[in-house]
N, C-alpha and C. Protein backbone atom coordinates (compact mmCIF):
# COMPACT_ATOMS: atom_id res chain seq x y z
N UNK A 1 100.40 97.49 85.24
CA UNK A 1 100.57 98.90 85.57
C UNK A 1 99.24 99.62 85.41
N UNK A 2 98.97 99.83 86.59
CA UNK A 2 97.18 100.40 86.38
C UNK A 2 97.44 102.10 87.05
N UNK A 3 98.04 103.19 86.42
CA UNK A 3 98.32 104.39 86.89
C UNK A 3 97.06 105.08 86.93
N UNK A 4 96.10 104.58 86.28
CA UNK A 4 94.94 105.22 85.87
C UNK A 4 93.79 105.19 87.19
N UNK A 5 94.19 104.22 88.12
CA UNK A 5 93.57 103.82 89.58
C UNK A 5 91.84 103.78 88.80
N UNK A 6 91.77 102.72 88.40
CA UNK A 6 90.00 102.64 88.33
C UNK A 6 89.40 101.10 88.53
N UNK A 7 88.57 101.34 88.75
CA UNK A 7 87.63 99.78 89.00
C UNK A 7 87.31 98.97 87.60
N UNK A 8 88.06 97.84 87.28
CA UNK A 8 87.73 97.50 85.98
C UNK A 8 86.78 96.43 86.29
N UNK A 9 86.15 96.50 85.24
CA UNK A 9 84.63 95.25 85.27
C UNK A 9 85.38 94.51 83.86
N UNK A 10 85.16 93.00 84.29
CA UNK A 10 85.63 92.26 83.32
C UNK A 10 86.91 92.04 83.15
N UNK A 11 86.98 91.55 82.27
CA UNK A 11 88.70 91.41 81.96
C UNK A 11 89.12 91.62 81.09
N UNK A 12 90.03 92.93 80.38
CA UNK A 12 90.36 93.31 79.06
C UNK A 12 90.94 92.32 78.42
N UNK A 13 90.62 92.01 77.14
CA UNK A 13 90.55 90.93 76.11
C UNK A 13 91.24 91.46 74.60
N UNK A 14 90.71 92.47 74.57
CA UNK A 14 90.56 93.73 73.20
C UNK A 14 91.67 94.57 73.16
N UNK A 15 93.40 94.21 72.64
CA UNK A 15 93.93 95.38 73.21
C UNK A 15 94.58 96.43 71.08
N UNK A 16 93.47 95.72 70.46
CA UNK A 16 93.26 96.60 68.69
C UNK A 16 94.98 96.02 68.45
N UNK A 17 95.49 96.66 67.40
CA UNK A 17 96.22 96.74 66.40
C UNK A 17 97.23 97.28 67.19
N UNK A 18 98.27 96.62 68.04
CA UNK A 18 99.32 96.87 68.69
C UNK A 18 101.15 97.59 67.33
N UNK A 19 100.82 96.71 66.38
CA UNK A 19 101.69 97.23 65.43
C UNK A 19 101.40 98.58 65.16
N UNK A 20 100.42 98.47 64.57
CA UNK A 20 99.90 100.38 64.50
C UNK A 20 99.55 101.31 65.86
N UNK A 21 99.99 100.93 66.65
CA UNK A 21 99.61 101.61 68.11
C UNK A 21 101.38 102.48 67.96
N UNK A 22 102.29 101.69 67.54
CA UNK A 22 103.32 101.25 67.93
C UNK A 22 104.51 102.34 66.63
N UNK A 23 103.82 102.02 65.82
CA UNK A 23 104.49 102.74 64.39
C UNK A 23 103.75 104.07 64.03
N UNK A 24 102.64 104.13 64.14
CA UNK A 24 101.52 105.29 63.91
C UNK A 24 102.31 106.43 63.93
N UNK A 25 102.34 107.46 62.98
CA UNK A 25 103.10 109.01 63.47
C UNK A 25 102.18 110.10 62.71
N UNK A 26 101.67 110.90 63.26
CA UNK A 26 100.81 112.21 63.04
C UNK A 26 101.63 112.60 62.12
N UNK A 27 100.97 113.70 61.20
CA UNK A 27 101.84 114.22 60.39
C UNK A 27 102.87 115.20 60.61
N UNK A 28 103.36 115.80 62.15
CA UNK A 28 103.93 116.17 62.75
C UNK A 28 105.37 115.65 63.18
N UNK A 29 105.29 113.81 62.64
CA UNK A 29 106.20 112.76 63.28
C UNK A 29 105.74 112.34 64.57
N UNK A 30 105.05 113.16 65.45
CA UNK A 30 105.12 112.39 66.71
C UNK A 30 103.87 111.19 66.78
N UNK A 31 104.19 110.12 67.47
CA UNK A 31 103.30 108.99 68.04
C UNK A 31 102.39 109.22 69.06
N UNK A 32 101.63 108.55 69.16
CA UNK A 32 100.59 108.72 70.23
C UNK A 32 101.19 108.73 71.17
N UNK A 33 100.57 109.43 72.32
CA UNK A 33 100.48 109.74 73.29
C UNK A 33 100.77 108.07 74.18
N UNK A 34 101.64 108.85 75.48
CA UNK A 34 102.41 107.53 76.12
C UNK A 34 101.13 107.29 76.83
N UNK A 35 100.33 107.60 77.77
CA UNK A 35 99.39 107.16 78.08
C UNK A 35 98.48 106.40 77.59
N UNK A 36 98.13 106.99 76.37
CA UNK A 36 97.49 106.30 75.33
C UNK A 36 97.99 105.39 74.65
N UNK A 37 98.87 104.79 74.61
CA UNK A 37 99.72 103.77 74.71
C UNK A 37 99.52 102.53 75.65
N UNK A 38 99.85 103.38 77.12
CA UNK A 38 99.72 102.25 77.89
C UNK A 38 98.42 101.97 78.23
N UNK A 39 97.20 102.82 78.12
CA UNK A 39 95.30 102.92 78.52
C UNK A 39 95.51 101.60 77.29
N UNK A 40 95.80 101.94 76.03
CA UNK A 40 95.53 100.71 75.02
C UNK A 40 95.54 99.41 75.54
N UNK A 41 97.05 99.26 76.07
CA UNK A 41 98.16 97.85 76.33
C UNK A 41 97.51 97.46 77.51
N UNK A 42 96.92 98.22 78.34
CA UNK A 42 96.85 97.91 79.55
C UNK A 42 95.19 97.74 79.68
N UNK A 43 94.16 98.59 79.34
CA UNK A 43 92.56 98.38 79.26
C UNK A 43 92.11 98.14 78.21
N UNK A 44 92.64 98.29 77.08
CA UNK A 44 92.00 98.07 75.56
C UNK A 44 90.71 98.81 75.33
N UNK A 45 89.53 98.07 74.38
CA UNK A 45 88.51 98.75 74.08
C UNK A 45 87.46 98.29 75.31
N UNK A 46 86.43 99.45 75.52
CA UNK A 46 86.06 99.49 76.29
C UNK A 46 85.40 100.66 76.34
N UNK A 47 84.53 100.60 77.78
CA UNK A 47 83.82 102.34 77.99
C UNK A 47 84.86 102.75 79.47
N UNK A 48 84.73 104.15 79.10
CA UNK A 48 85.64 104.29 80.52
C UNK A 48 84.68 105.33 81.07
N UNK A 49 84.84 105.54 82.99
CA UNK A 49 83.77 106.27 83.51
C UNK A 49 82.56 106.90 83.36
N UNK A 50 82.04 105.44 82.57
CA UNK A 50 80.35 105.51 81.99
C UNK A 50 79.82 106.09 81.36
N UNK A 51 80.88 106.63 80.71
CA UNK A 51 80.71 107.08 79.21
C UNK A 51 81.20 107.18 78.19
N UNK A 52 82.87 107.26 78.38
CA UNK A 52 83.61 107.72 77.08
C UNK A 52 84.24 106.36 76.41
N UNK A 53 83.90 106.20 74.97
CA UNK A 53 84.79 105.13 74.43
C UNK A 53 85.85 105.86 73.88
N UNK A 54 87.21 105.04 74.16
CA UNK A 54 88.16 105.77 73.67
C UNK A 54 88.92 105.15 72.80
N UNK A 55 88.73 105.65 71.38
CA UNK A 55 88.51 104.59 70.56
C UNK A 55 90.48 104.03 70.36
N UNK A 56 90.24 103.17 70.18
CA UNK A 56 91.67 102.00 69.86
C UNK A 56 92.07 102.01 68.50
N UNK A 57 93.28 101.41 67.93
CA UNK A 57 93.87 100.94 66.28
C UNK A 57 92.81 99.37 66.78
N UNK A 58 91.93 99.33 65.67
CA UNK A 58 91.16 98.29 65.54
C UNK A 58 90.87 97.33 64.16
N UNK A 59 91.93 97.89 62.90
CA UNK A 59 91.33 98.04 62.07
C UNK A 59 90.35 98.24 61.13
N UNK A 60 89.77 97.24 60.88
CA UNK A 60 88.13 97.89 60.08
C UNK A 60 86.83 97.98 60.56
N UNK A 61 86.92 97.56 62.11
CA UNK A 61 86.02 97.60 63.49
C UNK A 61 85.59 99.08 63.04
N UNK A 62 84.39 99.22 63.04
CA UNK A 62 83.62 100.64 63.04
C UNK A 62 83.83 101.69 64.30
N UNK A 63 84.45 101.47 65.62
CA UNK A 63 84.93 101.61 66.25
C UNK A 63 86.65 102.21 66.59
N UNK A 64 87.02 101.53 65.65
CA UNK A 64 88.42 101.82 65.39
C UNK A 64 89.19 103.09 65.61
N UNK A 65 90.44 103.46 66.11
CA UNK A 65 90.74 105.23 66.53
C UNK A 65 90.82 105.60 64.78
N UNK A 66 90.92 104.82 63.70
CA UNK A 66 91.45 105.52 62.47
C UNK A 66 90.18 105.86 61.71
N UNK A 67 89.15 104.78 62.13
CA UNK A 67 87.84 105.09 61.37
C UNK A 67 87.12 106.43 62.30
N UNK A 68 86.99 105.86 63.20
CA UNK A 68 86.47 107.04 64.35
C UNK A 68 86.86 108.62 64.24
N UNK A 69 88.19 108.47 64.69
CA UNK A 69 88.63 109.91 64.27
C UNK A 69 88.42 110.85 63.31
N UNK A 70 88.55 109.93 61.78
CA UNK A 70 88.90 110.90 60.99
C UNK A 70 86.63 110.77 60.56
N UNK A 71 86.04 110.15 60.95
CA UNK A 71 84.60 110.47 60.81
C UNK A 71 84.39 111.59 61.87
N UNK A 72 84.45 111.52 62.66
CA UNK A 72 84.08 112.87 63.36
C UNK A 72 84.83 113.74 63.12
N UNK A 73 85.89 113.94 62.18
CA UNK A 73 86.71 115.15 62.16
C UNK A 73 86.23 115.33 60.70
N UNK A 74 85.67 114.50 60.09
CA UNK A 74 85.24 115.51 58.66
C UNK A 74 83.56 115.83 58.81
N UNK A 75 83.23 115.60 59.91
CA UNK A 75 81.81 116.30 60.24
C UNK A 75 81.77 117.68 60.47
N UNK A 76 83.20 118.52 60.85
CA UNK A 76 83.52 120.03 61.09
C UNK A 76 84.28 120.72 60.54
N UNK A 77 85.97 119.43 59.78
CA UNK A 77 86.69 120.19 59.35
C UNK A 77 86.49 120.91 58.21
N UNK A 78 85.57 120.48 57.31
CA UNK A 78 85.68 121.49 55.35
C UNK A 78 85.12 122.95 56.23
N UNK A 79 83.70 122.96 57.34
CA UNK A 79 83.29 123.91 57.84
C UNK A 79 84.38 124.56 58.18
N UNK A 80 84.92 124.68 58.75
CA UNK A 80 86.47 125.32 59.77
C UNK A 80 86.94 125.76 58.52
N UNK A 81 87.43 125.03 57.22
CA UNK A 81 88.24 125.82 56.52
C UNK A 81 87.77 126.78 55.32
N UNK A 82 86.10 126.56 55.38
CA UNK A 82 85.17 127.38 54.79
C UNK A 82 84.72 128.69 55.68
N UNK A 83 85.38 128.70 57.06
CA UNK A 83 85.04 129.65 57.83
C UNK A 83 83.38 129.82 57.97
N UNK A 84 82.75 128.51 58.21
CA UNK A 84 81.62 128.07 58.49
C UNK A 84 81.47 127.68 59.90
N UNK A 85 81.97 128.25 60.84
CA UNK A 85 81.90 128.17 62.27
C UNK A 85 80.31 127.79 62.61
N UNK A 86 79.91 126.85 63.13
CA UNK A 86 78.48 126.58 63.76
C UNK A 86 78.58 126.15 65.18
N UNK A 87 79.18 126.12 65.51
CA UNK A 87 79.73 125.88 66.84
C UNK A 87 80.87 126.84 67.99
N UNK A 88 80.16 126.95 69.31
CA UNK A 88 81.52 127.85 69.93
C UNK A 88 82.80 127.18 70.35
N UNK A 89 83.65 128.49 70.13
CA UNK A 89 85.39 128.19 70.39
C UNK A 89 85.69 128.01 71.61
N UNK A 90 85.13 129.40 71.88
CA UNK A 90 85.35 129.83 73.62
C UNK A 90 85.41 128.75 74.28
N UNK A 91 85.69 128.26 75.68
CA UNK A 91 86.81 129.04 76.24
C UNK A 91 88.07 129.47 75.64
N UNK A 92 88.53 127.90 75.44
CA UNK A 92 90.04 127.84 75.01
C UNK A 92 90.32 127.33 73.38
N UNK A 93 89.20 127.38 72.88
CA UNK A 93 89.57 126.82 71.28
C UNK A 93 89.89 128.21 70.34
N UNK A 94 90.88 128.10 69.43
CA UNK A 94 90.86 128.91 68.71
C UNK A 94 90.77 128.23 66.95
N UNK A 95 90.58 129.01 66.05
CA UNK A 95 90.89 128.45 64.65
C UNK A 95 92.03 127.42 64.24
N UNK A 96 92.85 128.10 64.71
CA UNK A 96 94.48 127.52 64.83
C UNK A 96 94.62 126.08 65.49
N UNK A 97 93.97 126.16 66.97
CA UNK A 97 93.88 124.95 67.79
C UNK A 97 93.11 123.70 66.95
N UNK A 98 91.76 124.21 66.20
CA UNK A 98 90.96 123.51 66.18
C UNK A 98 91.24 122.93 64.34
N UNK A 99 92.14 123.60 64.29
CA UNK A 99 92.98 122.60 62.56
C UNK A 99 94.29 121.84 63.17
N UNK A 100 94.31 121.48 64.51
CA UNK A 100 95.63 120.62 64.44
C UNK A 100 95.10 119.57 65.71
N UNK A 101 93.89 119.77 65.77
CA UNK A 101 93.12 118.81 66.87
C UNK A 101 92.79 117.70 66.40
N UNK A 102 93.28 116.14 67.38
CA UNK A 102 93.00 115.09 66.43
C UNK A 102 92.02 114.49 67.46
N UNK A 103 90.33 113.88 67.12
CA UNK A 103 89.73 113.49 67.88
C UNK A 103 90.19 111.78 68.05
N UNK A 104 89.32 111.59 69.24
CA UNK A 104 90.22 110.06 70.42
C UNK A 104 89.05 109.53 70.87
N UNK A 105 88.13 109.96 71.22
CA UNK A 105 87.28 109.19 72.09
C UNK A 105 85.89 110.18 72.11
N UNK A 106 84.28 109.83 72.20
CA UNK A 106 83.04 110.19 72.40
C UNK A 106 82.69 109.43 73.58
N UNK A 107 81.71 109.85 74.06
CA UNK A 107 81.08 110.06 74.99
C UNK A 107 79.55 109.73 74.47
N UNK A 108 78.92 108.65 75.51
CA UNK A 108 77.45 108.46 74.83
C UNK A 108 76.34 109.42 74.82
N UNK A 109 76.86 110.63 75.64
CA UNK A 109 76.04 112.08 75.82
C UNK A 109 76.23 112.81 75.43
N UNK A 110 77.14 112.51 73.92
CA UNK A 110 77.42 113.88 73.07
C UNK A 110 78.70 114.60 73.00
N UNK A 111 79.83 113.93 73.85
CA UNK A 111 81.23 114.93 74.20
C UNK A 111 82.06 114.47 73.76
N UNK A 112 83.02 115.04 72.98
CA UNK A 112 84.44 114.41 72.44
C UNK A 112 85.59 114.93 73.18
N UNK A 113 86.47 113.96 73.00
CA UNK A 113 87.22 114.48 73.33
C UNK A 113 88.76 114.35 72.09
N UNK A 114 89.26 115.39 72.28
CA UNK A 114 90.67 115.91 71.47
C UNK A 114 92.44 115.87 71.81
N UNK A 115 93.21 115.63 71.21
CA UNK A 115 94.79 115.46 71.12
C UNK A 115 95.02 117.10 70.28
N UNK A 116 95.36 117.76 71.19
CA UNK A 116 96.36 119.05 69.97
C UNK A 116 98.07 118.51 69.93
N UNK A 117 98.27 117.71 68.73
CA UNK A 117 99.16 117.12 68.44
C UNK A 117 100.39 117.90 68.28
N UNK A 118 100.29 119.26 68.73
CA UNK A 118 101.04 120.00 68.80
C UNK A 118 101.54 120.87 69.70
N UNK A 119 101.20 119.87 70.70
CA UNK A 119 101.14 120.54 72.34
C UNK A 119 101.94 119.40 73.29
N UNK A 120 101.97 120.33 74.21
CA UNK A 120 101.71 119.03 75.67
C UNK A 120 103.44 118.67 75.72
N UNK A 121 103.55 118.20 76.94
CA UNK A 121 104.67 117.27 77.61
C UNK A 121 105.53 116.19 76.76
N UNK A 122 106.80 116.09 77.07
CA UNK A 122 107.22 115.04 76.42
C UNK A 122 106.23 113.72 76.33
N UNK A 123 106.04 113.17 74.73
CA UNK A 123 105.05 112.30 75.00
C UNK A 123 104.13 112.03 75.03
N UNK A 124 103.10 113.15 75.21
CA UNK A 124 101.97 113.73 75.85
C UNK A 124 101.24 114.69 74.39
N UNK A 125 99.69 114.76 74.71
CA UNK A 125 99.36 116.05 74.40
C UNK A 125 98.21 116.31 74.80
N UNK A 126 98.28 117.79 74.87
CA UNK A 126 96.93 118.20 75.87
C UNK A 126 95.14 117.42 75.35
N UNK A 127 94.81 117.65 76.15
CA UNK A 127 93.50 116.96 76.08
C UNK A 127 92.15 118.05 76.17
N UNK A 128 91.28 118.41 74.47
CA UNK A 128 90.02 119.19 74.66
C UNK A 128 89.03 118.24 74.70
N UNK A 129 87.90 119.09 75.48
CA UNK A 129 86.37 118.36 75.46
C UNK A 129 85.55 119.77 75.01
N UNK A 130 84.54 118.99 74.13
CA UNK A 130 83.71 120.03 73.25
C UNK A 130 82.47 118.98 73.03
N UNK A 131 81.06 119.67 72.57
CA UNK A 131 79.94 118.67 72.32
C UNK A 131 79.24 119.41 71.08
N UNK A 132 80.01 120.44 70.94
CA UNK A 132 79.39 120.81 69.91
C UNK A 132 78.23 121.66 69.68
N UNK A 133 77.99 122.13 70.55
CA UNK A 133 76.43 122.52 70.96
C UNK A 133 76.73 123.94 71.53
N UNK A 134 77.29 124.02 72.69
CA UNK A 134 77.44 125.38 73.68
C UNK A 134 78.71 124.99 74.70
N UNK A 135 79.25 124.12 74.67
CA UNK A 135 80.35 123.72 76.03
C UNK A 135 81.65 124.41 75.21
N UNK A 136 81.84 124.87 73.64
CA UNK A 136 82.88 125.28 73.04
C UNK A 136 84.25 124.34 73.58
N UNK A 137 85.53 125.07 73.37
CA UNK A 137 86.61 123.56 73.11
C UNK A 137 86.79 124.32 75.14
N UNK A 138 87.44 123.16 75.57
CA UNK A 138 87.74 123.34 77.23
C UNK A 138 89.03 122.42 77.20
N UNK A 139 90.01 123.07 77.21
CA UNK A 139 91.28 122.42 78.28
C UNK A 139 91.30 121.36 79.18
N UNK A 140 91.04 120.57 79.32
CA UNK A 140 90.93 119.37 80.46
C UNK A 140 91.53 118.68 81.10
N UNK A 141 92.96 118.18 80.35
CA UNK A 141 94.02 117.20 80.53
C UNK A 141 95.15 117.70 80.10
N UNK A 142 96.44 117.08 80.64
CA UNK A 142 97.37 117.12 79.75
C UNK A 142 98.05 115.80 79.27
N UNK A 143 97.61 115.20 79.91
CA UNK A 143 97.77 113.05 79.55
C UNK A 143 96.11 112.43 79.96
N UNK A 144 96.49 111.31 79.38
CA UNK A 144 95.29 110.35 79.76
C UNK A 144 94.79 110.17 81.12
N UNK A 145 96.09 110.17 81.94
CA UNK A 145 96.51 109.91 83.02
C UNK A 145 95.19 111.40 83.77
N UNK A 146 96.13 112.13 83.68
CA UNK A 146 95.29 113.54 84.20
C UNK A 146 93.71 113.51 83.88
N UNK A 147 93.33 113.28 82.91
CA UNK A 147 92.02 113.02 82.25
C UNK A 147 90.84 112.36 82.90
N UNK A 148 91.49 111.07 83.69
CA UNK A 148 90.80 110.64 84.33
C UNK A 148 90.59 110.91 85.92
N UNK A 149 92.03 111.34 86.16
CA UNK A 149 92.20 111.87 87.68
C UNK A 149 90.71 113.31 87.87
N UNK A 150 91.20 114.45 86.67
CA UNK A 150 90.29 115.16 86.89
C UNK A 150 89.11 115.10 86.72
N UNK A 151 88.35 114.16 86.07
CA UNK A 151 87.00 113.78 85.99
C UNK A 151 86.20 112.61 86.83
N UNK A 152 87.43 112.01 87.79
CA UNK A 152 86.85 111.39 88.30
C UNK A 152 86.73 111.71 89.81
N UNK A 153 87.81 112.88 90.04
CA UNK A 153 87.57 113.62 91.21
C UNK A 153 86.86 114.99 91.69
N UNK A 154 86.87 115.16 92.86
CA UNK A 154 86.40 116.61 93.30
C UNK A 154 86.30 118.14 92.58
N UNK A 155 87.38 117.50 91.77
CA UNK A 155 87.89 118.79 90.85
C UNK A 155 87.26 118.76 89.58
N UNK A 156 86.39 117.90 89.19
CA UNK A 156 85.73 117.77 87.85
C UNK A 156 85.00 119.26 87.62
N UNK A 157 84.67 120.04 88.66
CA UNK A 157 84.00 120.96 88.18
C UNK A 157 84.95 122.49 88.07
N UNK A 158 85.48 122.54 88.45
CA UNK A 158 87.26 123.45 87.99
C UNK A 158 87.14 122.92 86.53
N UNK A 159 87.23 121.81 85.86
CA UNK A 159 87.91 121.74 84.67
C UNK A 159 86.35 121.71 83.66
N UNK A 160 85.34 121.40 84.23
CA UNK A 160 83.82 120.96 83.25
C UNK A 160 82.70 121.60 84.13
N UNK A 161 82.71 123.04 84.03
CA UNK A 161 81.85 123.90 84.95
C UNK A 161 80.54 123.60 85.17
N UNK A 162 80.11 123.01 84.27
CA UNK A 162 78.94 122.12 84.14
C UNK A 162 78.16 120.97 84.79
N UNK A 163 79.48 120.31 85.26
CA UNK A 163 79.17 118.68 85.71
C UNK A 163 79.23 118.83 86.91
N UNK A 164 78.78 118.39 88.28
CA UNK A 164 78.29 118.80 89.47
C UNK A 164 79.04 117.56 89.95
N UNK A 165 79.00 116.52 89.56
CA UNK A 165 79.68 115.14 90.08
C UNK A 165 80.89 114.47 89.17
N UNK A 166 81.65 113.93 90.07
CA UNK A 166 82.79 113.34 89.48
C UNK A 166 82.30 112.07 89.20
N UNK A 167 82.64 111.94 87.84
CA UNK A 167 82.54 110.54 87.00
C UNK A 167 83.00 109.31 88.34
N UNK A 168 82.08 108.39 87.67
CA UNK A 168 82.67 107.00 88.25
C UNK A 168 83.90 106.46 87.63
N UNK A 169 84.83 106.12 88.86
CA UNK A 169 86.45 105.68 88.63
C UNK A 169 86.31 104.17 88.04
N UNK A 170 85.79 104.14 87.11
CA UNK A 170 85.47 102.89 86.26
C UNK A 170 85.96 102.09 84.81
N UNK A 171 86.74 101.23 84.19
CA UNK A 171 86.72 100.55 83.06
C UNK A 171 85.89 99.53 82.78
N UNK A 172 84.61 99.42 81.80
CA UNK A 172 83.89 98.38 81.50
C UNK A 172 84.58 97.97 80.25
N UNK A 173 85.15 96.55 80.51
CA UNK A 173 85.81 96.02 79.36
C UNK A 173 84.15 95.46 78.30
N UNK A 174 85.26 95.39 77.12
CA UNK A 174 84.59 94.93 75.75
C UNK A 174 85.14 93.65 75.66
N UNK A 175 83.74 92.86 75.45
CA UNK A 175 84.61 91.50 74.64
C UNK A 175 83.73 91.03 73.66
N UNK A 176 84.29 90.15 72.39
CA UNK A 176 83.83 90.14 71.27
C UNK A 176 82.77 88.73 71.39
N UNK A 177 82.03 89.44 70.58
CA UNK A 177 80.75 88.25 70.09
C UNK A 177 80.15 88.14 69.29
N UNK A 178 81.02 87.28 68.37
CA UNK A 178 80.81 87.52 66.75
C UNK A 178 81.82 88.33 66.61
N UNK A 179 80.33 89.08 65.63
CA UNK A 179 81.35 89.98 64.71
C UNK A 179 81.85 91.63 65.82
N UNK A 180 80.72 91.39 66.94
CA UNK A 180 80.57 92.56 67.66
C UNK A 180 81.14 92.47 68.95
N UNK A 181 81.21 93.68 69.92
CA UNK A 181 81.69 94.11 71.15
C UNK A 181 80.47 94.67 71.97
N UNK A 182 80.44 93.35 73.01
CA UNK A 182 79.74 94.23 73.90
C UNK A 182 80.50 94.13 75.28
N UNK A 183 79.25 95.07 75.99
CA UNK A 183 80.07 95.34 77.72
C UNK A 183 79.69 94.42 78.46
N UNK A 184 80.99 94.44 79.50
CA UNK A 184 80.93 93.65 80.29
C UNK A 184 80.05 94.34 81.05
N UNK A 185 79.21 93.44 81.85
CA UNK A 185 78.17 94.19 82.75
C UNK A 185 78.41 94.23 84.49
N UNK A 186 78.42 95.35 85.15
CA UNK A 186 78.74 95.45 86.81
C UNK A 186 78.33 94.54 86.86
N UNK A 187 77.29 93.87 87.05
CA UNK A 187 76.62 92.93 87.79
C UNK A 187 77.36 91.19 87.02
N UNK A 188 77.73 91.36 86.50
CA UNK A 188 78.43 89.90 85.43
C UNK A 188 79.66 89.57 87.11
């Protein structure tokens, strides 16, 4: 089931910690996101449209969605609740949004992206991108699914006013060597 329509390089190998993909519940009760579910089951670890890793249950892989996440989320959160703002909200982030935002995936140019675990569609939850710098939090998605549709099409610049071109419709799988993950390469 490839809903995600992209060009995969390689052959996903890597699909992390399927038990914890599977049992995992936010402190809200709800489970990850169904997309994120099936992007796991179905592409595993990997870079997706040449830039974003979106990180997986990997266990103690430095990489991992449990190590990952909660490191980039204590790089801002004591700030946020010290009302140490160093970064903009605008467009769409507010205080509120940005204490129930769970980060998912970076970008090798600086961009994260976010789950408001308290949002979104059966199943689902909306999707922010922020870099921390001046792009403040932006609305982007409301599934994985959407995420990639809008960044990899015409419409990338409606949702990322910034970006002039739509991402390449791409999965570069990871496969292990050793102890490490590297990419599969276009040209392989």
């Amino acid at each position: 089931m490839d809903g995600f329509n992209l060009k995969i390089v390689g052959q996903p190998t890597e699909f992390g910690d399927t038990n914890f993909l599977e049992s995992y519940r936010f402190s809200n009760g709800r489970s990850f996101p169904a997309s994120y579910k099936a992007f796991v089951r179905f592409l595993g670890y990997g870079l997706l449209m040449g830039q974003f890793h979106i990180y997986i249950p990997m266990g103690t892989y430095g990489d991992s969605w449990d190590i990952r996440s909660e490191g980039i989320r204590s790089t801002y959160y004591q700030d946020l609740l010290d009302h140490d703002i160093w970064f903009d909200l605008e467009p769409d982030g507010s205080i509120a949004l940005l204490k129930r935002l769970v980060p998912f995936a970076a970008s090798d140019n600086g961009y994260y992206l976010f789950w408001d675990v308290d949002s979104g569609i059966e199943n689902e939850f909306d999707i922010y991108l922020t870099d921390f710098r001046g792009t403040g939090f932006l609305k982007i998605a409301n599934t994985l699914y959407d995420l990639v549709h809008n960044l990899t099409s015409d419409s990338i610049t409606q949702r990322i006013p910034f970006q002039r071109e739509a991402l390449p419709a791409i999965f570069e799988c990871y496969y292990k060597s050793g102890q490490f993950y590297k990419k599969c390469s276009i040209s392989e």
